[in-house]
N, C-alpha and C. Protein backbone atom coordinates (compact mmCIF):
# COMPACT_ATOMS: atom_id res chain seq x y z
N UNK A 1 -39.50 25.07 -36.46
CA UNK A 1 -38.63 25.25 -35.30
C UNK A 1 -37.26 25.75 -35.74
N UNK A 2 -36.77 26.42 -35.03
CA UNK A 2 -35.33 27.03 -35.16
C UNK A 2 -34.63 25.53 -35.61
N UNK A 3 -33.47 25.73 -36.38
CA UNK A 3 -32.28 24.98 -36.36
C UNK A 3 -31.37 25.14 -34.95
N UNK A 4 -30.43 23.73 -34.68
CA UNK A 4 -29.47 24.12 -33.31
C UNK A 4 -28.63 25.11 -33.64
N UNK A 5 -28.58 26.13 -33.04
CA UNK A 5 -27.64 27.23 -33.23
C UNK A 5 -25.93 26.73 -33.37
N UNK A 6 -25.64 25.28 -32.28
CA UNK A 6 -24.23 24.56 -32.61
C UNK A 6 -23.80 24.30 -34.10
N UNK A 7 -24.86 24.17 -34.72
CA UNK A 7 -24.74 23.26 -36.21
C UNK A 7 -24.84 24.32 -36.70
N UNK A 8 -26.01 25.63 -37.05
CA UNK A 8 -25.69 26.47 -37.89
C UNK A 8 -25.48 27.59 -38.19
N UNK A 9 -24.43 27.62 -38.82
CA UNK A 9 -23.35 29.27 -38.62
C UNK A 9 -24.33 30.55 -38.79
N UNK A 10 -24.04 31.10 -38.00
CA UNK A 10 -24.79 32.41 -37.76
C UNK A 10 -24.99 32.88 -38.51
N UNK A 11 -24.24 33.24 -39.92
CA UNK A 11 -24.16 33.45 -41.18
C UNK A 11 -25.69 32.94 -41.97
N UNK A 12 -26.47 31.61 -41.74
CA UNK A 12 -27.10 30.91 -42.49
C UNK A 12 -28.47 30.76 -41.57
N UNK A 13 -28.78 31.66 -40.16
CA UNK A 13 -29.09 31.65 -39.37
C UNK A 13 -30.58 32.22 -40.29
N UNK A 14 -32.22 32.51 -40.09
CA UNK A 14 -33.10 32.69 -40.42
C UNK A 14 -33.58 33.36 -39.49
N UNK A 15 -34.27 34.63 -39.83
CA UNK A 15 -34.54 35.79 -39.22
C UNK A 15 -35.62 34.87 -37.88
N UNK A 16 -36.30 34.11 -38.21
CA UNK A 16 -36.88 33.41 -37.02
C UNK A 16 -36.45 32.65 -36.28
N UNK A 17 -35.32 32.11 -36.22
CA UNK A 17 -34.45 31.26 -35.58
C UNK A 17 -33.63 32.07 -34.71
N UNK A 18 -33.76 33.51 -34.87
CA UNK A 18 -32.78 34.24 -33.91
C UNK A 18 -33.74 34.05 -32.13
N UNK A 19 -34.76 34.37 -32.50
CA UNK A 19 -35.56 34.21 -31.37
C UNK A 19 -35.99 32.76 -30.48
N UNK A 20 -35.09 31.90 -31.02
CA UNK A 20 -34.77 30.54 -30.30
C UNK A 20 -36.16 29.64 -30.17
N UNK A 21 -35.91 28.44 -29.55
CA UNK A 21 -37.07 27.79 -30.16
C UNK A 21 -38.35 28.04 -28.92
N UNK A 22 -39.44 28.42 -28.90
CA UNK A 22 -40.73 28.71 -28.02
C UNK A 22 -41.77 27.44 -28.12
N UNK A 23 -42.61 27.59 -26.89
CA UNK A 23 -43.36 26.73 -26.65
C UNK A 23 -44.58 26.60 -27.71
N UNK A 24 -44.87 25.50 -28.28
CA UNK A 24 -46.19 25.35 -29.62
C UNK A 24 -45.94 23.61 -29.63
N UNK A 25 -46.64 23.90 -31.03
CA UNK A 25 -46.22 22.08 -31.49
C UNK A 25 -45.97 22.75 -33.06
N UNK A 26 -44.99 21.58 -32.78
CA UNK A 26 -44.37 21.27 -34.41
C UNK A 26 -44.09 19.81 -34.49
N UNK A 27 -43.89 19.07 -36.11
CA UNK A 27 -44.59 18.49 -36.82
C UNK A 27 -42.80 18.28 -37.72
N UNK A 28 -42.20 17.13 -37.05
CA UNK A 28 -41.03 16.97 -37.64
C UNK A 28 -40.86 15.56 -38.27
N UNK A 29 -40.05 16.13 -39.57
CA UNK A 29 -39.68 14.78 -39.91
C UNK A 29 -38.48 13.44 -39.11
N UNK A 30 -38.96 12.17 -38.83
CA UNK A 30 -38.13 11.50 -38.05
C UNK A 30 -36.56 11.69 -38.91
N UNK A 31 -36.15 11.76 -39.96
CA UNK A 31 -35.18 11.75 -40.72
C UNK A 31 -34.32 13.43 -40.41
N UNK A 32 -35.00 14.45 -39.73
CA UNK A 32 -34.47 15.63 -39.06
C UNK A 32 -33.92 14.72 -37.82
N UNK A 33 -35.14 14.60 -37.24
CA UNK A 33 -34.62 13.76 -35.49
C UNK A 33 -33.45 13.45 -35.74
N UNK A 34 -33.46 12.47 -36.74
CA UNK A 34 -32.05 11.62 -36.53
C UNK A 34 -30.93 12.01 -37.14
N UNK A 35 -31.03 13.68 -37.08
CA UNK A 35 -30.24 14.10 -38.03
C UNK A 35 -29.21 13.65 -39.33
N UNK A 36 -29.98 13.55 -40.13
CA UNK A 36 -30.06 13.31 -41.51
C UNK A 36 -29.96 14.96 -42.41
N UNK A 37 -29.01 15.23 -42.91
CA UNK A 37 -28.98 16.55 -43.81
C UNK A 37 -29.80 16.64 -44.89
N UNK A 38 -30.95 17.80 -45.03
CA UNK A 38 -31.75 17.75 -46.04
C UNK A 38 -31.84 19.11 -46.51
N UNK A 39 -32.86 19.50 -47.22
CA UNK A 39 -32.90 20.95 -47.57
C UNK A 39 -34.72 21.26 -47.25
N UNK A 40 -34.87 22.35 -46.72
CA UNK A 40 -36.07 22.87 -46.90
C UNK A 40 -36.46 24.26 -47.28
N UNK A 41 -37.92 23.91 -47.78
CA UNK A 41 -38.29 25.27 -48.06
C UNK A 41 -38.50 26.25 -46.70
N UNK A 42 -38.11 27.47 -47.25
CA UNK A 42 -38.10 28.72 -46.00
C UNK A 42 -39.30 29.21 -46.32
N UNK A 43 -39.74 30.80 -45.49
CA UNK A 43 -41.34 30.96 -45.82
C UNK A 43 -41.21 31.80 -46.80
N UNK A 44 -39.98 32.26 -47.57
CA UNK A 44 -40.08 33.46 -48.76
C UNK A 44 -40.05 32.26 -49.66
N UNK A 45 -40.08 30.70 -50.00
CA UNK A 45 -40.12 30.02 -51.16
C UNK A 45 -38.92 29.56 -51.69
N UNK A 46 -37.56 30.03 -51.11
CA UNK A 46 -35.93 29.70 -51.11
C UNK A 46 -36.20 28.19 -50.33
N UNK A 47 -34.63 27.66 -50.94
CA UNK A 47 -34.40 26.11 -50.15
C UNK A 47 -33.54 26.87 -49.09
N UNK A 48 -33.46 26.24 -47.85
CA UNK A 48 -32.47 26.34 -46.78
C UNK A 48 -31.94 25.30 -46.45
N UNK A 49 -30.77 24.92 -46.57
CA UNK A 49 -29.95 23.81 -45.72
C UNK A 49 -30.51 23.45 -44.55
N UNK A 50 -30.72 22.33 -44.17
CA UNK A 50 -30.34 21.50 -42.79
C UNK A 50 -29.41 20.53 -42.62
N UNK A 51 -28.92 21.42 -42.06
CA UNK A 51 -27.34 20.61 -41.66
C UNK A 51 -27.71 19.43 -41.02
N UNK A 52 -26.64 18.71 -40.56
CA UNK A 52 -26.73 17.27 -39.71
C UNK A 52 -26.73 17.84 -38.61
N UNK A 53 -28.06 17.13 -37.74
CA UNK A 53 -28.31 17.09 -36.81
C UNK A 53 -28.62 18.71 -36.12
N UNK A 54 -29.21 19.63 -37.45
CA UNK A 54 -30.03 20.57 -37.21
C UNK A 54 -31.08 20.61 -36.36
N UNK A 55 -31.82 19.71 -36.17
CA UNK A 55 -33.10 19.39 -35.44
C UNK A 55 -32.87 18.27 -34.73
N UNK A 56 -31.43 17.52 -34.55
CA UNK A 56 -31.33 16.82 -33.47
C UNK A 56 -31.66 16.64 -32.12
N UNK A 57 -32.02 18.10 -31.35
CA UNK A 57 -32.24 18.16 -30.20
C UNK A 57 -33.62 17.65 -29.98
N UNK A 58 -33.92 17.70 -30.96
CA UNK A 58 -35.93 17.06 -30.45
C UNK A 58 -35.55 15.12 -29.99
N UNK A 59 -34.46 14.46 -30.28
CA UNK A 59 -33.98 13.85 -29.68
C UNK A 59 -33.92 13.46 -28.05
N UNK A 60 -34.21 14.53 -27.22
CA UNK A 60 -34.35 14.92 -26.27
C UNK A 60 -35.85 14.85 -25.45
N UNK A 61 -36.89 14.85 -26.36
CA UNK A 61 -37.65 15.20 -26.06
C UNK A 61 -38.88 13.91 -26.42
N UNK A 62 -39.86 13.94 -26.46
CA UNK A 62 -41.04 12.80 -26.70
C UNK A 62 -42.03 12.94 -27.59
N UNK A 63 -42.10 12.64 -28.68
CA UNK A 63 -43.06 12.76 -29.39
C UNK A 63 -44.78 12.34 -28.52
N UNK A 64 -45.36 14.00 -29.20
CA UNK A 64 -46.69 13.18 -28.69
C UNK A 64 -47.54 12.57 -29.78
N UNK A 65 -47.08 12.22 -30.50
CA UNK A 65 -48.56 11.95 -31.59
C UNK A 65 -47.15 11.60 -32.55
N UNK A 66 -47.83 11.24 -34.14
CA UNK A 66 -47.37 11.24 -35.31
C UNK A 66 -48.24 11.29 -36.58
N UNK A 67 -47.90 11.73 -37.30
CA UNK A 67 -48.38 11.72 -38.35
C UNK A 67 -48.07 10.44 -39.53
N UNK A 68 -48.56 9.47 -39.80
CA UNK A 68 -48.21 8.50 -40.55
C UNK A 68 -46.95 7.94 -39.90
N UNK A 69 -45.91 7.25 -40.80
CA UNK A 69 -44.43 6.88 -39.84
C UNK A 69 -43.40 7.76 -39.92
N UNK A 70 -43.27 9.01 -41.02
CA UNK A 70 -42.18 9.38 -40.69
C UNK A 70 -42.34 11.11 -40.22
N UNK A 71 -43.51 11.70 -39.84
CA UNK A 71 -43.26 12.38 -38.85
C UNK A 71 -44.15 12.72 -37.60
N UNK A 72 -43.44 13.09 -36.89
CA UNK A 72 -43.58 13.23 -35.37
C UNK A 72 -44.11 14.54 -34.71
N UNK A 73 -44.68 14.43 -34.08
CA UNK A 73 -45.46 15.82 -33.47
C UNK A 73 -45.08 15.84 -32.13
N UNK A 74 -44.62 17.34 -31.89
CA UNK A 74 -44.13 17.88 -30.52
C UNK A 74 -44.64 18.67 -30.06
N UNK A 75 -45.17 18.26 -28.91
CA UNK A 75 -46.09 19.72 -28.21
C UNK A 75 -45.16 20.24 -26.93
N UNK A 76 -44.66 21.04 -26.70
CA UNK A 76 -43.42 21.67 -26.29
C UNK A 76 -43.69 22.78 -25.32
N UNK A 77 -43.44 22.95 -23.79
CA UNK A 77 -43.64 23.70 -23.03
C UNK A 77 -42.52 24.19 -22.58
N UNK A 78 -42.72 25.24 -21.66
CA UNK A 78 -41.52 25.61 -20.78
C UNK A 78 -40.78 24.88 -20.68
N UNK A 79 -41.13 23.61 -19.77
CA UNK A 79 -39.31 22.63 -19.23
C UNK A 79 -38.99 22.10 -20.66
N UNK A 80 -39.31 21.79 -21.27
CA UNK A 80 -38.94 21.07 -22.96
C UNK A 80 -38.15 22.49 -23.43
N UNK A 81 -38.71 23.68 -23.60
CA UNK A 81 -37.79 24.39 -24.04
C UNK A 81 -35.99 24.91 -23.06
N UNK A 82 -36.38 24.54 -21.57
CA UNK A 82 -35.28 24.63 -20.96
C UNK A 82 -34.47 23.50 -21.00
N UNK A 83 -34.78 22.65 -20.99
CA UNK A 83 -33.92 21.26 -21.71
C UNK A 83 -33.25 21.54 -22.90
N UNK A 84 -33.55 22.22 -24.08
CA UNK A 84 -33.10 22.38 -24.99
C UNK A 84 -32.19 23.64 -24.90
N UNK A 85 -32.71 24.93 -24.57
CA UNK A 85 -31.73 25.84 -23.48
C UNK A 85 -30.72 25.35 -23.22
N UNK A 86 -30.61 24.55 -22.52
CA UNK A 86 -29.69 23.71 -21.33
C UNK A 86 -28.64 23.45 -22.75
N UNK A 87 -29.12 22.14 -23.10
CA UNK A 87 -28.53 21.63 -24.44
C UNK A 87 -27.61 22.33 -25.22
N UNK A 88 -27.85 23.37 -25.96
CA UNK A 88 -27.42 24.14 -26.54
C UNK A 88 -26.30 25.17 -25.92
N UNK A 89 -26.58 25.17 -24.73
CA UNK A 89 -25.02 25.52 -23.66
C UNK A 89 -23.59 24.82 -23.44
N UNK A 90 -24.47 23.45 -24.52
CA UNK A 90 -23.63 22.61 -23.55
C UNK A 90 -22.65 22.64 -25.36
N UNK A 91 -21.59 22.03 -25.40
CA UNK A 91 -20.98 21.79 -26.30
C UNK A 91 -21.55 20.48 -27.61
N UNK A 92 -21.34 19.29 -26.87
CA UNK A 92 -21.39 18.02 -27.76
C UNK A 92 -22.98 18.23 -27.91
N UNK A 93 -23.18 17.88 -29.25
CA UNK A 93 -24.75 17.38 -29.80
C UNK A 93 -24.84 15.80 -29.45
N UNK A 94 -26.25 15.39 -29.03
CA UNK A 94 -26.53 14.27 -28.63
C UNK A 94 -26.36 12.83 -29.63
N UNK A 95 -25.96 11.56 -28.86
CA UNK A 95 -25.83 11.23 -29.58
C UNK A 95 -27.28 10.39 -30.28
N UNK A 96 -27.56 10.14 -31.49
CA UNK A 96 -28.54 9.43 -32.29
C UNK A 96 -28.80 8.09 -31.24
N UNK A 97 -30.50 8.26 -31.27
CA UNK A 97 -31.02 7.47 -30.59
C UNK A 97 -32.19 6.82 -31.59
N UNK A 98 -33.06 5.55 -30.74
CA UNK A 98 -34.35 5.23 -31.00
C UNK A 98 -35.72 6.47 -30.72
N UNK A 99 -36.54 6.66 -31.26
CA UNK A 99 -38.00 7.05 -30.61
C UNK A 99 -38.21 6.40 -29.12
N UNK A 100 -38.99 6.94 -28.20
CA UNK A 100 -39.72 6.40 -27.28
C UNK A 100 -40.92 5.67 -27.70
């Protein structure tokens, strides 16, 4: 999934992240959720930063499933992606919550 465009500078932005986040499932670590800064691999084999609270916005949203305890699976439609739309208009990033 894209990083929040609030958190990361356009500069550090990934040719797939320009096209914002679309409806699928993805497969996140709870330690992204709770925005926690980590590094990952990109698909050319480079590390990429994740800033804090890069993937915070899934915060927003409900895990459907998980994989073991620490990650979470999102199956993500239209209104889930306009929620996050929405979100990302808005200024303040959410604040850190529990799972549902």
């Amino acid at each position: 999934p894209p990083r929040d465009p609030r958190v990361v500078p356009p500069g550090r932005r990934l040719p797939g992240e320009l096209d914002g986040l679309r409806p699928g499932t993805y497969a996140i670590s709870v330690n992204f959720v709770q925005g926690l800064p980590h590094r990952l691999l990109s698909s050319d084999g480079s590390t990429v930063p994740v800033d804090q609270d890069a993937f915070g916005y899934f915060r927003l949203l409900r895990p459907s499933a998980r994989a073991g305890h620490s990650i979470w699976i999102y199956r993500l439609d239209d209104r889930d992606i306009l929620r996050v739309r929405r979100l990302w208009e808005k200024e303040a990033l959410p604040a850190a919550q529990t799972a549902h």
